[in-house]
C-alpha atoms as a PDB file:
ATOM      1  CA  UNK A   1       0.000   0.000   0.000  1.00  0.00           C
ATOM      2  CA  UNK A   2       1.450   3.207  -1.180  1.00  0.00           C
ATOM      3  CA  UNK A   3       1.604   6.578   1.114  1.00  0.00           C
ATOM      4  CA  UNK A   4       2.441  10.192   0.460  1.00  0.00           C
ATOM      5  CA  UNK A   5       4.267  11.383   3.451  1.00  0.00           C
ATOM      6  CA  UNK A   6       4.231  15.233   3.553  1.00  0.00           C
ATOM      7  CA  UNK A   7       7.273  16.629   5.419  1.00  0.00           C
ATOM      8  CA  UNK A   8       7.679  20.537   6.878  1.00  0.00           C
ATOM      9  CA  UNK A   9       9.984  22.349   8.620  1.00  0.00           C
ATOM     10  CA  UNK A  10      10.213  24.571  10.858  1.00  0.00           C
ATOM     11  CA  UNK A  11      12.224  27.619   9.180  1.00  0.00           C
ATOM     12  CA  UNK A  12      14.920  27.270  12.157  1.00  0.00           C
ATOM     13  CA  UNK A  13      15.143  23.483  12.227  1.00  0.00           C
ATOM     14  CA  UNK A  14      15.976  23.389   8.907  1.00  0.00           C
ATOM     15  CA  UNK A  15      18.270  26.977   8.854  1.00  0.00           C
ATOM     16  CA  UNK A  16      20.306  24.708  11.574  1.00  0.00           C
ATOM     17  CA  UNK A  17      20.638  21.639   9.392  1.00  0.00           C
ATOM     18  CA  UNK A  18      21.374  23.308   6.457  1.00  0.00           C
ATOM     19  CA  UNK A  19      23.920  25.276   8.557  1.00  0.00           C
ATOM     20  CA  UNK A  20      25.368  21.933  10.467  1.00  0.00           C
ATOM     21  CA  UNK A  21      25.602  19.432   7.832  1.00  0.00           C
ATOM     22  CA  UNK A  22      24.127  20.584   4.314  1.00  0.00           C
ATOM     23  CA  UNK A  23      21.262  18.839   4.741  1.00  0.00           C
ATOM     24  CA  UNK A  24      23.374  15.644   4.630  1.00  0.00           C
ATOM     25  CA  UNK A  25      20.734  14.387   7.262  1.00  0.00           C
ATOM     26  CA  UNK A  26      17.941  14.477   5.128  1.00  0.00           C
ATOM     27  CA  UNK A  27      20.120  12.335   2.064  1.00  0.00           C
ATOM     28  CA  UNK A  28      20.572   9.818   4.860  1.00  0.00           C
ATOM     29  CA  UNK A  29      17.185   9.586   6.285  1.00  0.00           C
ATOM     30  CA  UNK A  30      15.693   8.984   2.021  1.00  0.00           C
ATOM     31  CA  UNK A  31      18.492   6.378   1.964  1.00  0.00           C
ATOM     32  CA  UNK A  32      17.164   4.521   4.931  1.00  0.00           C
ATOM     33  CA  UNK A  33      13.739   4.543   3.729  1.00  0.00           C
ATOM     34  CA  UNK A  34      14.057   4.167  -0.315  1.00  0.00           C
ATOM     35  CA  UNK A  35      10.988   6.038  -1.402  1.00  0.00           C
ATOM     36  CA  UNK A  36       9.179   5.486  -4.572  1.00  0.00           C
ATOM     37  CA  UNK A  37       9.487   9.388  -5.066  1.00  0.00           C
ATOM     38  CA  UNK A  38      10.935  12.269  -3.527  1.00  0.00           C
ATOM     39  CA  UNK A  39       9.902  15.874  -3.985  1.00  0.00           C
ATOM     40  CA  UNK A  40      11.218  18.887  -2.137  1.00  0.00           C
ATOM     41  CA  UNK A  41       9.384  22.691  -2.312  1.00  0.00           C
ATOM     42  CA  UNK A  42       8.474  25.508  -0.143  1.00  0.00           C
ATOM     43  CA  UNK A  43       4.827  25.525   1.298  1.00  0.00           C
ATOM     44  CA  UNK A  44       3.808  27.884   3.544  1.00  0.00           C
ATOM     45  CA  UNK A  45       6.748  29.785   4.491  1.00  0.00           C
ATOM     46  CA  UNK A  46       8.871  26.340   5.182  1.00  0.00           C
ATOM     47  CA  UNK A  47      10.793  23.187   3.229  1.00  0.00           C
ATOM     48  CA  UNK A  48       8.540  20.599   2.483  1.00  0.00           C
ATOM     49  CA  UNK A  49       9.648  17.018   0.877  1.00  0.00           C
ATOM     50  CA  UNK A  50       6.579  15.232  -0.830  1.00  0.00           C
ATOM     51  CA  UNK A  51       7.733  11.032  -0.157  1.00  0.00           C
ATOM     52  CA  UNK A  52       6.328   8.361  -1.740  1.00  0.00           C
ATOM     53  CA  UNK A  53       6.630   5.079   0.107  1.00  0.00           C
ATOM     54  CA  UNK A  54       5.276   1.552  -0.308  1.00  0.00           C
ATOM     55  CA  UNK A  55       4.681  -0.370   2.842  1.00  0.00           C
ATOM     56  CA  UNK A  56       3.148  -3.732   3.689  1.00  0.00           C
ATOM     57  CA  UNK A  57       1.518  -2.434   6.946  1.00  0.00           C
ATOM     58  CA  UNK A  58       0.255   1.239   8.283  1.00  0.00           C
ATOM     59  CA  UNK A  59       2.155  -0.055  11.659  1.00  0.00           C
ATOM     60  CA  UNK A  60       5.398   1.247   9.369  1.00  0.00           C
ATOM     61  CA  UNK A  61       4.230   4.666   9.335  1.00  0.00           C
ATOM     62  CA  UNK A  62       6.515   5.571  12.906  1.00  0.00           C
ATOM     63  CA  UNK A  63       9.715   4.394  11.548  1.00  0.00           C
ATOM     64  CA  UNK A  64       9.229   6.308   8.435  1.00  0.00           C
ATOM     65  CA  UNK A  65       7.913   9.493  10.834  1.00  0.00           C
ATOM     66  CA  UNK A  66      10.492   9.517  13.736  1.00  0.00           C
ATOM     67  CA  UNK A  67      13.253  10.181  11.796  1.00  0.00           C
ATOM     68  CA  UNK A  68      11.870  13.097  10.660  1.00  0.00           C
ATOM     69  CA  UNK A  69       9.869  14.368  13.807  1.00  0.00           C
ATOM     70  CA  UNK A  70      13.636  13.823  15.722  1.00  0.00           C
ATOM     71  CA  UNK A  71      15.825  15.385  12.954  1.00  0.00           C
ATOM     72  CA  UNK A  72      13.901  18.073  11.911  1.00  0.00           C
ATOM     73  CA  UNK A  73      11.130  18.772  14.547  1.00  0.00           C
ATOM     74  CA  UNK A  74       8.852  18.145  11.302  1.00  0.00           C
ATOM     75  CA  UNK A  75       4.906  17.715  10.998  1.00  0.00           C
ATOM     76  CA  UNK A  76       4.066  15.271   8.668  1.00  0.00           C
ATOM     77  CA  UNK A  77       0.959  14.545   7.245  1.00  0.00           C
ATOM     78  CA  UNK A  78       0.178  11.318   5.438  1.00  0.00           C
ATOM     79  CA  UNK A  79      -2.387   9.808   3.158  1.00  0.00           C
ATOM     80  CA  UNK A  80      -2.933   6.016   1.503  1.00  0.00           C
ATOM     81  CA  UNK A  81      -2.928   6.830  -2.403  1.00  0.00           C
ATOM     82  CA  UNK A  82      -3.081   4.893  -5.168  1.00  0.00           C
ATOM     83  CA  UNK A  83      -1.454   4.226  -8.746  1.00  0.00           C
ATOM     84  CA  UNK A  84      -3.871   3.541 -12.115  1.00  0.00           C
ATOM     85  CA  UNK A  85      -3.857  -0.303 -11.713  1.00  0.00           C
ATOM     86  CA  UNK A  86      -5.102   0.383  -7.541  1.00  0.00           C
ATOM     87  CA  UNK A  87      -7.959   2.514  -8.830  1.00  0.00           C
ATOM     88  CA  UNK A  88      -8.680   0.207 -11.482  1.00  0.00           C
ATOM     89  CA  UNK A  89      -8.718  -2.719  -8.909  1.00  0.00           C
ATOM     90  CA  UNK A  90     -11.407  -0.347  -7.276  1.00  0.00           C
ATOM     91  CA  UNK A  91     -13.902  -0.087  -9.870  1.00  0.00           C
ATOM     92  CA  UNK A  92     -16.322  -2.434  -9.222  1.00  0.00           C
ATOM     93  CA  UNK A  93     -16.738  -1.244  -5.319  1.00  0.00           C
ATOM     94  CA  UNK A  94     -17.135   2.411  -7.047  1.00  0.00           C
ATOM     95  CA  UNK A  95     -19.846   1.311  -9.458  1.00  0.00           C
ATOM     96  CA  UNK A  96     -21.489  -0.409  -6.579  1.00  0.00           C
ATOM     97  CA  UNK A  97     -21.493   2.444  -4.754  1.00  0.00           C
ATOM     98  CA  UNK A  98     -22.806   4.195  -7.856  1.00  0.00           C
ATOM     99  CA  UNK A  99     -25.733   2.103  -8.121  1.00  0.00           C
ATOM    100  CA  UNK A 100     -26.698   2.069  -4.102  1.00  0.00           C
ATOM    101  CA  UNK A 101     -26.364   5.622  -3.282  1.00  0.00           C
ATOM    102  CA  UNK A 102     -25.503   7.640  -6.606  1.00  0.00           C
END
């Protein structure tokens, strides 16, 4: 099951890093964890990395967090998503929902 992991931080959490060790912290968090995908932007006023990661289990979801949360002092939202072929898989419980309530 595929989640997007939304990572923030705070201005001075990451000014620190940045200052400290080039970011070389967050390079060896992604390596631990081998996401899908990794994207990195500003949102709101603070660095933000978009992750893509495919577990077996949501009971994964702390050791992909904590590193991140300890490192960075980050808040993280995250979300189950799926590719084509997972929404595709899902058609038939859509069109039954179609037909009870739509």
């Amino acid at each position: 099951m595929r989640f997007l992991f939304k990572i923030s931080f705070p201005v001075e959490a990451g000014n620190t890093a940045a200052k400290k060790d080039s970011l070389k912290s967050v390079q060896s968090i992604l390596e631990q964890q081998k996401p899908e995908a990794v994207y990195f932007l500003a949102e709101n006023g603070k660095r933000t990395a978009i992750l893509i990661i495919n577990m077996q289990d949501a009971s994964e979801i702390p050791a992909i967090a904590e590193p991140w949360f300890l490192a960075f002092n980050a808040s993280i939202d995250v979300s189950p998503v799926m590719i084509p072929a997972d929404l595709q898989k899902a058609g038939p419980a859509i069109a039954q929902a179609v037909k009870t309530y739509g």
